[in-house]
Protein backbone atom coordinates (compact mmCIF):
# COMPACT_ATOMS: atom_id res chain seq x y z
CA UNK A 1 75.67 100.31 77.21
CA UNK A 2 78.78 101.22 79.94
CA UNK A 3 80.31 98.06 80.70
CA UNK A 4 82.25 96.86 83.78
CA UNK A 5 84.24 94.55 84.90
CA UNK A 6 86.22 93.05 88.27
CA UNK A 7 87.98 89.86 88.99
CA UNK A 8 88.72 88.07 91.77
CA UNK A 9 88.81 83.96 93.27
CA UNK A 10 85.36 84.73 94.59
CA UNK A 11 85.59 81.80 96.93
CA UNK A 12 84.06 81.25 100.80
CA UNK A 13 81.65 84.05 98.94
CA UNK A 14 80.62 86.57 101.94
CA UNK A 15 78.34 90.37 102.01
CA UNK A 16 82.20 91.89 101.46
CA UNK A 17 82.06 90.23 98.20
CA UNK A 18 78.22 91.18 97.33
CA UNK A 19 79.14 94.14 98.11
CA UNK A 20 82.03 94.68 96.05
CA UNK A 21 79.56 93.31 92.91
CA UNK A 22 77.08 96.00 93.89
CA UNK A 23 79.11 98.69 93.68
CA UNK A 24 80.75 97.77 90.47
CA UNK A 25 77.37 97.37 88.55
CA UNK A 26 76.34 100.65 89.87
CA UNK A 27 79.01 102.35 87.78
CA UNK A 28 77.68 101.22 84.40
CA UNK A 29 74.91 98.74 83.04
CA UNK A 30 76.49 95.27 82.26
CA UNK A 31 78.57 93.80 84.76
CA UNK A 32 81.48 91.13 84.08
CA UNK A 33 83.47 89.03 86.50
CA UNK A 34 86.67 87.13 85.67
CA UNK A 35 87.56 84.50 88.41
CA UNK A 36 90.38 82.96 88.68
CA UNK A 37 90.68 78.92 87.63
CA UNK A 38 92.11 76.76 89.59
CA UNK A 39 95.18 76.37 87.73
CA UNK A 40 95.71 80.31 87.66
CA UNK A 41 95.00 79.80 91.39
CA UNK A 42 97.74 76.90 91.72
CA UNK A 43 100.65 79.40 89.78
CA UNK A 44 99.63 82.36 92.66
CA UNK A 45 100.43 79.60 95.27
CA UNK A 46 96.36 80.27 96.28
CA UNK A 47 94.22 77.36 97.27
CA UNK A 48 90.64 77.68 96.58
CA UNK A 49 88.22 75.84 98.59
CA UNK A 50 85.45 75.23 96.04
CA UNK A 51 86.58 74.76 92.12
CA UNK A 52 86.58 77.34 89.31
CA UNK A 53 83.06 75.60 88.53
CA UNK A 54 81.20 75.99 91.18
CA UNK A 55 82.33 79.23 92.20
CA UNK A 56 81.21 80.73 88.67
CA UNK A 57 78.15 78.80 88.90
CA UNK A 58 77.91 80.87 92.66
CA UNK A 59 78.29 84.36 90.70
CA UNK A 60 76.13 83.38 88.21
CA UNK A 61 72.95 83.13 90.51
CA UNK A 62 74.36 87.04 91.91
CA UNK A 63 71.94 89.58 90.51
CA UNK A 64 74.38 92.08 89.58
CA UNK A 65 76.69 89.82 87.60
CA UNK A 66 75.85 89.60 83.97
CA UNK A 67 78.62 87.50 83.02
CA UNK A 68 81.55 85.56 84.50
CA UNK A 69 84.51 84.55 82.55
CA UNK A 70 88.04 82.58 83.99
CA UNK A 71 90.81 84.55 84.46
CA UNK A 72 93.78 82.29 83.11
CA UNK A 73 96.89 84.49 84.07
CA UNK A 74 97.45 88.07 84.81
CA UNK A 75 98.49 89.54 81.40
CA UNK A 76 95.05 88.72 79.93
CA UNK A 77 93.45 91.91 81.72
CA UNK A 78 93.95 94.88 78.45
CA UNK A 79 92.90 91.97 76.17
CA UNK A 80 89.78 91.07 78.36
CA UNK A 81 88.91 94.77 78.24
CA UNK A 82 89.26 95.19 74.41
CA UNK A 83 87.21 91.54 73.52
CA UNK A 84 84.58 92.54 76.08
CA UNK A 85 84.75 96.24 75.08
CA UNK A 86 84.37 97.26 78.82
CA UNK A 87 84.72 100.83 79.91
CA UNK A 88 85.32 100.78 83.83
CA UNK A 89 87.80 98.54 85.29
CA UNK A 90 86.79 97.79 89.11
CA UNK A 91 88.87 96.19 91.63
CA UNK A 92 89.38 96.80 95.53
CA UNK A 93 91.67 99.82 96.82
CA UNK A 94 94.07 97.30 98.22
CA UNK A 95 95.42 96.88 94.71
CA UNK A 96 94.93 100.60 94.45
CA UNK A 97 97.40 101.84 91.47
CA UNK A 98 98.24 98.18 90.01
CA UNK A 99 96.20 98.11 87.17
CA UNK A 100 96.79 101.73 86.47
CA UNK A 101 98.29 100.74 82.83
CA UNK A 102 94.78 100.09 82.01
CA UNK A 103 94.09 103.83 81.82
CA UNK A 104 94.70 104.04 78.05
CA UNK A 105 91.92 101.72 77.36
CA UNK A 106 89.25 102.27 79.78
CA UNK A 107 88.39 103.89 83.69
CA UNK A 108 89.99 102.50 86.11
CA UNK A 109 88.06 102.68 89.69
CA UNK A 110 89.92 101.30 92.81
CA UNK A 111 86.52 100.81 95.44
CA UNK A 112 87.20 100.78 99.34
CA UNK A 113 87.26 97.14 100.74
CA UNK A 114 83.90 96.63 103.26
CA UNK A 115 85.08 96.70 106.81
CA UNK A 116 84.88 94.11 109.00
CA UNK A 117 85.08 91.58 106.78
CA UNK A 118 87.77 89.04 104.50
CA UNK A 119 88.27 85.64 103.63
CA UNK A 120 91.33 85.59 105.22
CA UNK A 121 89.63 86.32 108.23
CA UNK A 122 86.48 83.93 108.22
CA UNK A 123 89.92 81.16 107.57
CA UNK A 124 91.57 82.65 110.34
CA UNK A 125 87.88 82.56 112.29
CA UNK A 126 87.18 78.88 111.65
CA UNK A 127 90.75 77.38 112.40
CA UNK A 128 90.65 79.22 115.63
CA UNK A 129 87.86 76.83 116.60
């Protein structure tokens, strides 16, 4: 079984983000998301509108997420590919060479963002009203 996996704060969840979730569990068979808690979220200086909680019980329901798991801090990434034994790493192209260092254990695939839509712009959207 190829295994993937992508993270992510997965909140104000939008067809950008489905989309994202599609693509990754086309490239293999079992698809795992690590989302950022809310105290991860707090040390980025990122403020999540719905809790670590609710947004994994929001991926959960996703049909092409097998599993979700929190991301606690950003060194936990070659250990969360060796416990999970995953073999494609998946994130968006705007962190395109980042994660690079993950080469030696697995693929890493950098997917083009979906146009037209971002969180930050549905924020920027809705306090323009």
């Amino acid at each position: 079984m190829k295994k993937v996996i992508t993270y992510g704060t997965f909140d104000l969840l939008h067809w950008g983000h489905i989309k994202l979730l599609e693509r990754a569990k086309q490239l293999g068979d079992y698809l795992v998301v690590a989302i950022s808690t809310d105290e991860f979220n707090l040390q980025k200086q990122k403020k999540a509108y719905h809790s670590y909680e609710h947004r994994k019980l929001i991926l959960e329901t996703i049909r092409y997420v097998d599993e979700v798991i929190p991301e606690k801090s950003w060194d936990q990434k070659v250990q969360d590919v060796i416990d999970h034994d995953i073999d494609v790493f998946v994130m968006g192209d705007d962190w395109e060479g980042k994660f690079d260092f993950l080469k030696e254990h697995c693929e890493v695939v950098y997917l083009p963002r979906t146009e037209g839509i971002s969180t930050t712009k549905i924020k920027e959207e809705i306090a323009g009203l």
